[in-house]
C-alpha atoms as a PDB file:
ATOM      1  CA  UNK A   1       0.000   0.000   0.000  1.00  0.00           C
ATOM      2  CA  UNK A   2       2.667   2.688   0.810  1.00  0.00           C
ATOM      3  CA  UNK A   3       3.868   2.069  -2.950  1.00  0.00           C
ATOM      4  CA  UNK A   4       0.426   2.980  -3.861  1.00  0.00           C
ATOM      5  CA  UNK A   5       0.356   5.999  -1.625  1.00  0.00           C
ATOM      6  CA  UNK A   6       3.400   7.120  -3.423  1.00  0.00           C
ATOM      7  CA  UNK A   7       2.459   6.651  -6.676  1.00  0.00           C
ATOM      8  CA  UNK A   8      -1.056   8.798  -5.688  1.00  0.00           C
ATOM      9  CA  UNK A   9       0.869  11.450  -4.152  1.00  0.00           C
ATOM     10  CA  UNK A  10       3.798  11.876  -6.757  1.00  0.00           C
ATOM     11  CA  UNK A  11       0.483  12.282  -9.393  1.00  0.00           C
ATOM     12  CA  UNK A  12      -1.508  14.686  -7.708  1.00  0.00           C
ATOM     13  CA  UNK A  13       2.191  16.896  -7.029  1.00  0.00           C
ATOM     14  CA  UNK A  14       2.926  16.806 -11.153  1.00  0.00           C
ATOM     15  CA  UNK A  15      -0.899  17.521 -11.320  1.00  0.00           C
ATOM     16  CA  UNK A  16      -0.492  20.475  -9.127  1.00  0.00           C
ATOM     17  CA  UNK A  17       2.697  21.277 -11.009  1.00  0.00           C
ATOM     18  CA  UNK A  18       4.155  21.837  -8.017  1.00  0.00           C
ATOM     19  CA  UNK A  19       8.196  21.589  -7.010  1.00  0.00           C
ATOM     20  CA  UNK A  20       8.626  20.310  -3.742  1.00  0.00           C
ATOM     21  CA  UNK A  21      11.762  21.759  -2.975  1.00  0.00           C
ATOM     22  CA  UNK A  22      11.875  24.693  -1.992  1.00  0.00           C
ATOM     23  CA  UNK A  23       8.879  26.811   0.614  1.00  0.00           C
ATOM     24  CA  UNK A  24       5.922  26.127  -0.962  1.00  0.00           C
ATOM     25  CA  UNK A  25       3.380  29.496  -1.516  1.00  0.00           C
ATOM     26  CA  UNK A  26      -0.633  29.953  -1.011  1.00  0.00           C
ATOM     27  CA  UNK A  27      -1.197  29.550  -5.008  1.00  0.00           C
ATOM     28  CA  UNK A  28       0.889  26.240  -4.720  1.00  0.00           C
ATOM     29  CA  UNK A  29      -1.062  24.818  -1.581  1.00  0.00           C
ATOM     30  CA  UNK A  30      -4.446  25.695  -3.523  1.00  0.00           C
ATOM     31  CA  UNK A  31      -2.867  23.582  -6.489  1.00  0.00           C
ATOM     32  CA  UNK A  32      -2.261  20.545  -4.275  1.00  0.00           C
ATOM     33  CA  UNK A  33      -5.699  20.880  -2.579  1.00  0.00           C
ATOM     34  CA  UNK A  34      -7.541  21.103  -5.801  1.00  0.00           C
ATOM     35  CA  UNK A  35      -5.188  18.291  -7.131  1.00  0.00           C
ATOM     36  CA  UNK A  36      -6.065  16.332  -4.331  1.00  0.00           C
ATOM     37  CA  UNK A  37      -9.893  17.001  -4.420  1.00  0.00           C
ATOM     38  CA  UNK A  38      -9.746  15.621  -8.541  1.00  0.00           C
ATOM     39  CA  UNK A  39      -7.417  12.311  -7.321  1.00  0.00           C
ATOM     40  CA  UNK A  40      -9.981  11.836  -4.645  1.00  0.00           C
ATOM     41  CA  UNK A  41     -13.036  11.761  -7.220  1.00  0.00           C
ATOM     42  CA  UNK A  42     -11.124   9.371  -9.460  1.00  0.00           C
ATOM     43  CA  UNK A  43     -10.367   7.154  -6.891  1.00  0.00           C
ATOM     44  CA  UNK A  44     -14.102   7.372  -5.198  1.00  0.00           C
ATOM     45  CA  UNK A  45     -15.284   6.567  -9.219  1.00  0.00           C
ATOM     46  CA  UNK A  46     -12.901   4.037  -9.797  1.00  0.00           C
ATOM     47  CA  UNK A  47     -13.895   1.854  -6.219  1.00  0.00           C
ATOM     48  CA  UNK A  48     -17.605   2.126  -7.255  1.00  0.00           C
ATOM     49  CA  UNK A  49     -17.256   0.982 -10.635  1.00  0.00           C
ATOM     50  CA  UNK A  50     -14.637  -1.938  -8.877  1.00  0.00           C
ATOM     51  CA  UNK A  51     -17.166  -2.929  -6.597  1.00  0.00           C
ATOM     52  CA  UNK A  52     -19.965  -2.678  -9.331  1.00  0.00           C
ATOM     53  CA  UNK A  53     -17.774  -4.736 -11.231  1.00  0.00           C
ATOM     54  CA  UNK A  54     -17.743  -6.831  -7.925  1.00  0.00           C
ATOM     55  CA  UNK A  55     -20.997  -7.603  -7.607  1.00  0.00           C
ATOM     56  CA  UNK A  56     -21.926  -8.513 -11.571  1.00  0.00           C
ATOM     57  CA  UNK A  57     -19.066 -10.630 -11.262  1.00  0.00           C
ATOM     58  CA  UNK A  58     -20.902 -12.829  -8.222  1.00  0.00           C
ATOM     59  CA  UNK A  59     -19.289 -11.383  -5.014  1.00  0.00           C
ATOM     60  CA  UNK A  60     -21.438 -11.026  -1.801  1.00  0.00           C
ATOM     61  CA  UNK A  61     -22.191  -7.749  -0.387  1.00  0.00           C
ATOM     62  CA  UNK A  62     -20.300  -9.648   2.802  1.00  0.00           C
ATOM     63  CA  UNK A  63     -17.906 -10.464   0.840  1.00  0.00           C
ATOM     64  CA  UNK A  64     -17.608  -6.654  -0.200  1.00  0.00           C
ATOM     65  CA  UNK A  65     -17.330  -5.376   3.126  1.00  0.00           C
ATOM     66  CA  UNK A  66     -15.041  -7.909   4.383  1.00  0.00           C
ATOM     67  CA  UNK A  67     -12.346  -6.180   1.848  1.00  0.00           C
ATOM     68  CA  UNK A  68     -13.534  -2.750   3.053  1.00  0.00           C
ATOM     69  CA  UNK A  69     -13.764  -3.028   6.707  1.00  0.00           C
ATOM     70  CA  UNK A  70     -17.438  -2.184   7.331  1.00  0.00           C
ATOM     71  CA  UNK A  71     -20.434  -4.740   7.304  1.00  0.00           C
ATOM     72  CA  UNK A  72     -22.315  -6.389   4.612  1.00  0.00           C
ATOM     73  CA  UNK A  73     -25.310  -3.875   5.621  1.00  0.00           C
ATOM     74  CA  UNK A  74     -23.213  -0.438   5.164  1.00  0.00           C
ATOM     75  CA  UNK A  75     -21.564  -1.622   1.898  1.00  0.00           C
ATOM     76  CA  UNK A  76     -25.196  -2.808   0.363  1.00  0.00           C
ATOM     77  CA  UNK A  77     -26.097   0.808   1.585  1.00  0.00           C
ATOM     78  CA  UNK A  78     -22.877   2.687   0.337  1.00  0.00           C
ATOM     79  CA  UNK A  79     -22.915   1.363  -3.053  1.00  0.00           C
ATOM     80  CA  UNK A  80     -25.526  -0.711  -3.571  1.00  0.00           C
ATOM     81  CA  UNK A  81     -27.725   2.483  -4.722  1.00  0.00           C
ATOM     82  CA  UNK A  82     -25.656   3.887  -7.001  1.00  0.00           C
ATOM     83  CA  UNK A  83     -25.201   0.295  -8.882  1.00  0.00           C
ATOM     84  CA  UNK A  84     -28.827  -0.056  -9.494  1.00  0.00           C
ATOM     85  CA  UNK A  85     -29.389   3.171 -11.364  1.00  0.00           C
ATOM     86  CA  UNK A  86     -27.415   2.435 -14.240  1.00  0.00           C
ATOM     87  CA  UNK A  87     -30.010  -0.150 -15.050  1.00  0.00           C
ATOM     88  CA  UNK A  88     -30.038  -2.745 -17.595  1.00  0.00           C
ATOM     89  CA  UNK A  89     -29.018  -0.984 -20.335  1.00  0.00           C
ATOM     90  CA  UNK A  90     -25.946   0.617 -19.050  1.00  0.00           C
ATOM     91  CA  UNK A  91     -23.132  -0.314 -16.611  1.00  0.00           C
ATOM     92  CA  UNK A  92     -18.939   0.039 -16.202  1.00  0.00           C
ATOM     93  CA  UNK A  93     -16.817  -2.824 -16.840  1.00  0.00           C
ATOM     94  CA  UNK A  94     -13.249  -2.749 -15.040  1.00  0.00           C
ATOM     95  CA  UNK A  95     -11.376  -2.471 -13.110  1.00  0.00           C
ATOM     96  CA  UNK A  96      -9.301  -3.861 -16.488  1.00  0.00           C
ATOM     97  CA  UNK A  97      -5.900  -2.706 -17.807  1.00  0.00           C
ATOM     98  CA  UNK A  98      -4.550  -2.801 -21.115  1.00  0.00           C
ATOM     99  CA  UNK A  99      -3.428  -5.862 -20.580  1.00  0.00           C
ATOM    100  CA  UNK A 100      -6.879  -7.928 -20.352  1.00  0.00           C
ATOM    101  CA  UNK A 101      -9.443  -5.244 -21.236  1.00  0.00           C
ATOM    102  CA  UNK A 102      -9.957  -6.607 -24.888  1.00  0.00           C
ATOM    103  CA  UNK A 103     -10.703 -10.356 -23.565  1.00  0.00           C
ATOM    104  CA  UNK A 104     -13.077  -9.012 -21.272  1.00  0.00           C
ATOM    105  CA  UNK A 105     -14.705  -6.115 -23.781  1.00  0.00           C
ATOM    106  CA  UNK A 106     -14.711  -9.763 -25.979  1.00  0.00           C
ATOM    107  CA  UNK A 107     -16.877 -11.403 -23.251  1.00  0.00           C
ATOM    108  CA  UNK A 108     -18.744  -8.221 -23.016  1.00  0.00           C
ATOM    109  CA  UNK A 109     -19.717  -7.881 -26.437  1.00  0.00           C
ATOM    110  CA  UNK A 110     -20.646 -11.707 -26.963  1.00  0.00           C
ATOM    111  CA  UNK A 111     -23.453 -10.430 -24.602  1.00  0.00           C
ATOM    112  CA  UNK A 112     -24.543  -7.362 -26.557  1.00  0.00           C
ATOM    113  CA  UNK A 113     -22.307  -4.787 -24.784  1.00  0.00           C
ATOM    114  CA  UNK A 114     -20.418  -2.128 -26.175  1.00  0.00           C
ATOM    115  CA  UNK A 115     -17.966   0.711 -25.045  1.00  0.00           C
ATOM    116  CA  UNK A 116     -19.119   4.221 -25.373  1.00  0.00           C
ATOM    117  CA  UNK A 117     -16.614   5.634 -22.884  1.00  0.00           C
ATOM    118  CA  UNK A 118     -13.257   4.213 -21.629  1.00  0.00           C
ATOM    119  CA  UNK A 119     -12.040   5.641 -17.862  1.00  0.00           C
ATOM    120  CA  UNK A 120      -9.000   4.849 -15.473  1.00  0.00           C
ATOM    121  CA  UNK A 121      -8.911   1.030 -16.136  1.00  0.00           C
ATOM    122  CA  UNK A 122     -12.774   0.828 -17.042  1.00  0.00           C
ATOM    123  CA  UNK A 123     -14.970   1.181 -19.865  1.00  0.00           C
ATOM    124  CA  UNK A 124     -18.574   2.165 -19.881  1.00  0.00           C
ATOM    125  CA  UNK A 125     -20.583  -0.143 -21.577  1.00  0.00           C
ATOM    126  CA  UNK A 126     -23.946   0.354 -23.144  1.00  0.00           C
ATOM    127  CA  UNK A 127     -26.549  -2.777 -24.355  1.00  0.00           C
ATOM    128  CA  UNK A 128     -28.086  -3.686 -27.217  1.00  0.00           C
ATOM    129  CA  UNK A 129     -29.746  -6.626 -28.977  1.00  0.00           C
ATOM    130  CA  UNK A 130     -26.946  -7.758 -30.886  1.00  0.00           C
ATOM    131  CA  UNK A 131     -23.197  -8.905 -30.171  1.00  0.00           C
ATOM    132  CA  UNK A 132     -20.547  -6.327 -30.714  1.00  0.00           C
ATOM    133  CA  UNK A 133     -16.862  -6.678 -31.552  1.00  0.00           C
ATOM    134  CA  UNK A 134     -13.908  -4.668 -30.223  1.00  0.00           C
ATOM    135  CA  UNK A 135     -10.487  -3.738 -31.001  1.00  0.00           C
ATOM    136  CA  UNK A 136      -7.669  -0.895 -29.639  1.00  0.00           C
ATOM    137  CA  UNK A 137      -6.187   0.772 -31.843  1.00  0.00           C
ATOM    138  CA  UNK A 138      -3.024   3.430 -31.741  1.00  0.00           C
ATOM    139  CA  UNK A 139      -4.831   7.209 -32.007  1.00  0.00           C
ATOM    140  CA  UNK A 140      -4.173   8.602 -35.374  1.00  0.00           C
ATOM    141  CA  UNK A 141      -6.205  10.606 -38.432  1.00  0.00           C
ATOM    142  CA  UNK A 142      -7.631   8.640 -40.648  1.00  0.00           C
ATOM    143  CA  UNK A 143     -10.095   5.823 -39.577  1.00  0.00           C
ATOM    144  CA  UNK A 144     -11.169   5.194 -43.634  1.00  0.00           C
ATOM    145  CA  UNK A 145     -10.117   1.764 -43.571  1.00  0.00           C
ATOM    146  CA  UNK A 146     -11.784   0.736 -40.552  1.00  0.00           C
ATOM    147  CA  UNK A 147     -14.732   2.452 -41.897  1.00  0.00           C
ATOM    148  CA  UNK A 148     -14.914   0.597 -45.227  1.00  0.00           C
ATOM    149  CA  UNK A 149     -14.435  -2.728 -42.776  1.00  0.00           C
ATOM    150  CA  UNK A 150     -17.577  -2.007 -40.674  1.00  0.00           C
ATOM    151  CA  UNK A 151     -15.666  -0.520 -37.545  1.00  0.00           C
ATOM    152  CA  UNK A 152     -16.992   2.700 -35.945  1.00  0.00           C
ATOM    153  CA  UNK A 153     -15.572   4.211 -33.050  1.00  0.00           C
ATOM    154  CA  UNK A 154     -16.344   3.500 -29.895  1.00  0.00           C
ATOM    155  CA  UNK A 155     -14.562   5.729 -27.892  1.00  0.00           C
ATOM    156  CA  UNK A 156     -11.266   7.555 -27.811  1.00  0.00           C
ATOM    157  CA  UNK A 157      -8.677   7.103 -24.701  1.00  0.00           C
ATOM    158  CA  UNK A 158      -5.280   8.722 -25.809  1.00  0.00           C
ATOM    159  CA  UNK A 159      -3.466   6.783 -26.754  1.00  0.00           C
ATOM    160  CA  UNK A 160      -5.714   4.539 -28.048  1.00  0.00           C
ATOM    161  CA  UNK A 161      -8.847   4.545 -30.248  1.00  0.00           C
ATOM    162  CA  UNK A 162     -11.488   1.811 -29.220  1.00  0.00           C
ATOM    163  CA  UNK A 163     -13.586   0.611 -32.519  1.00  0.00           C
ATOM    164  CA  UNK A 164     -16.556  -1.547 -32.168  1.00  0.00           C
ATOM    165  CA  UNK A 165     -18.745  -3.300 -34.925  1.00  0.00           C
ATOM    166  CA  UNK A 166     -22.343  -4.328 -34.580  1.00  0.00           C
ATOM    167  CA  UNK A 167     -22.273  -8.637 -35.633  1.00  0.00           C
ATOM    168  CA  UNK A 168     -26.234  -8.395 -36.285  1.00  0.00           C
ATOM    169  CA  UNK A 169     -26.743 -11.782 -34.284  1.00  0.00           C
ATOM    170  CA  UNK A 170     -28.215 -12.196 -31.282  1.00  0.00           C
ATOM    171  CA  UNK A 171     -26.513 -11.504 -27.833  1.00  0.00           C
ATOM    172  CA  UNK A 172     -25.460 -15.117 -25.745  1.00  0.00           C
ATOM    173  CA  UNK A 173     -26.727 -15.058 -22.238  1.00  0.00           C
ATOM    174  CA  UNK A 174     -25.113 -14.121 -19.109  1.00  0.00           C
ATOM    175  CA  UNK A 175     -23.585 -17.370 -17.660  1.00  0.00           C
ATOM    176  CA  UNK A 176     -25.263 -18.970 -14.873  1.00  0.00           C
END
């Protein structure tokens, strides 16, 4: 954890473009706390969509609050809400990294979801009635090829450009 810590805190001092060595001023103490405010909303988004993620992948709300510290009751309560009003037709998949995101936007789209918006090591994932394809792709100009092969864009996460295409069959179910 203190590796994390340091990793969290060396972002939000670049994002605060501030230089640590030397006395720091009232402008640069406002740029940490607003840098810190902005790390703190990632990191509240990212552990909802995690435990989100959680939960459609079978864990227990006990479960959940065993890795949180608190109860099964104040982690329903915490994030259970917030889970439930993206509905059917919309939800995040992640946490993922770049490393298994396409086999599990793959799974995903086998059961008619596809990526509208890609986050810090998520993707938000919208449903249809019809299996999608994915691929990443390096950012650049011209997306003519892809075009002529089907492939629209998804969404854009420099430095990648996520393209999906609509397979016209019908979505697999969920497995049991």
């Amino acid at each position: 954890m203190t590796a994390l810590a340091d990793a969290v805190g060396r972002a939000v001092l670049a994002a605060a473009q501030v230089e640590t060595t030397g006395s720091l001023t009232v402008g640069d103490h406002l740029a940490l706390v607003a840098a810190s405010a902005r790390a703190e909303d990632e990191a509240r988004g990212l552990l909802q969509r995690s435990v989100a993620a959680a939960r459609a992948g079978g864990a227990s709300w006990a479960l959940i609050g065993a890795e949180l510290g608190m109860s099964r009751q104040a982690a329903q309560q915490r994030f259970g809400a917030a889970s439930s009003t993206a509905g059917e037709s919309e939800r995040w998949l992640g946490p993922v990294t770049a490393f298994d995101e396409l086999a599990e936007l793959e799974i995903a789209g086998r059961q008619g979801w596809h990526t509208v918006e890609a986050g810090m090591l998520s993707h938000r994932m919208v449903r249809t009635d019809t299996q999608w394809e994915h691929r990443r792709i390096l950012w650049r100009g011209s997306l003519a090829a892809e075009a002529a092969d089907g492939w629209r864009v998804g969404c854009r996460a420099f430095p990648w450009i996520y393209l999906i295409r609509d397979l016209g069959t019908p979505p697999e179910p969920p497995p049991a």
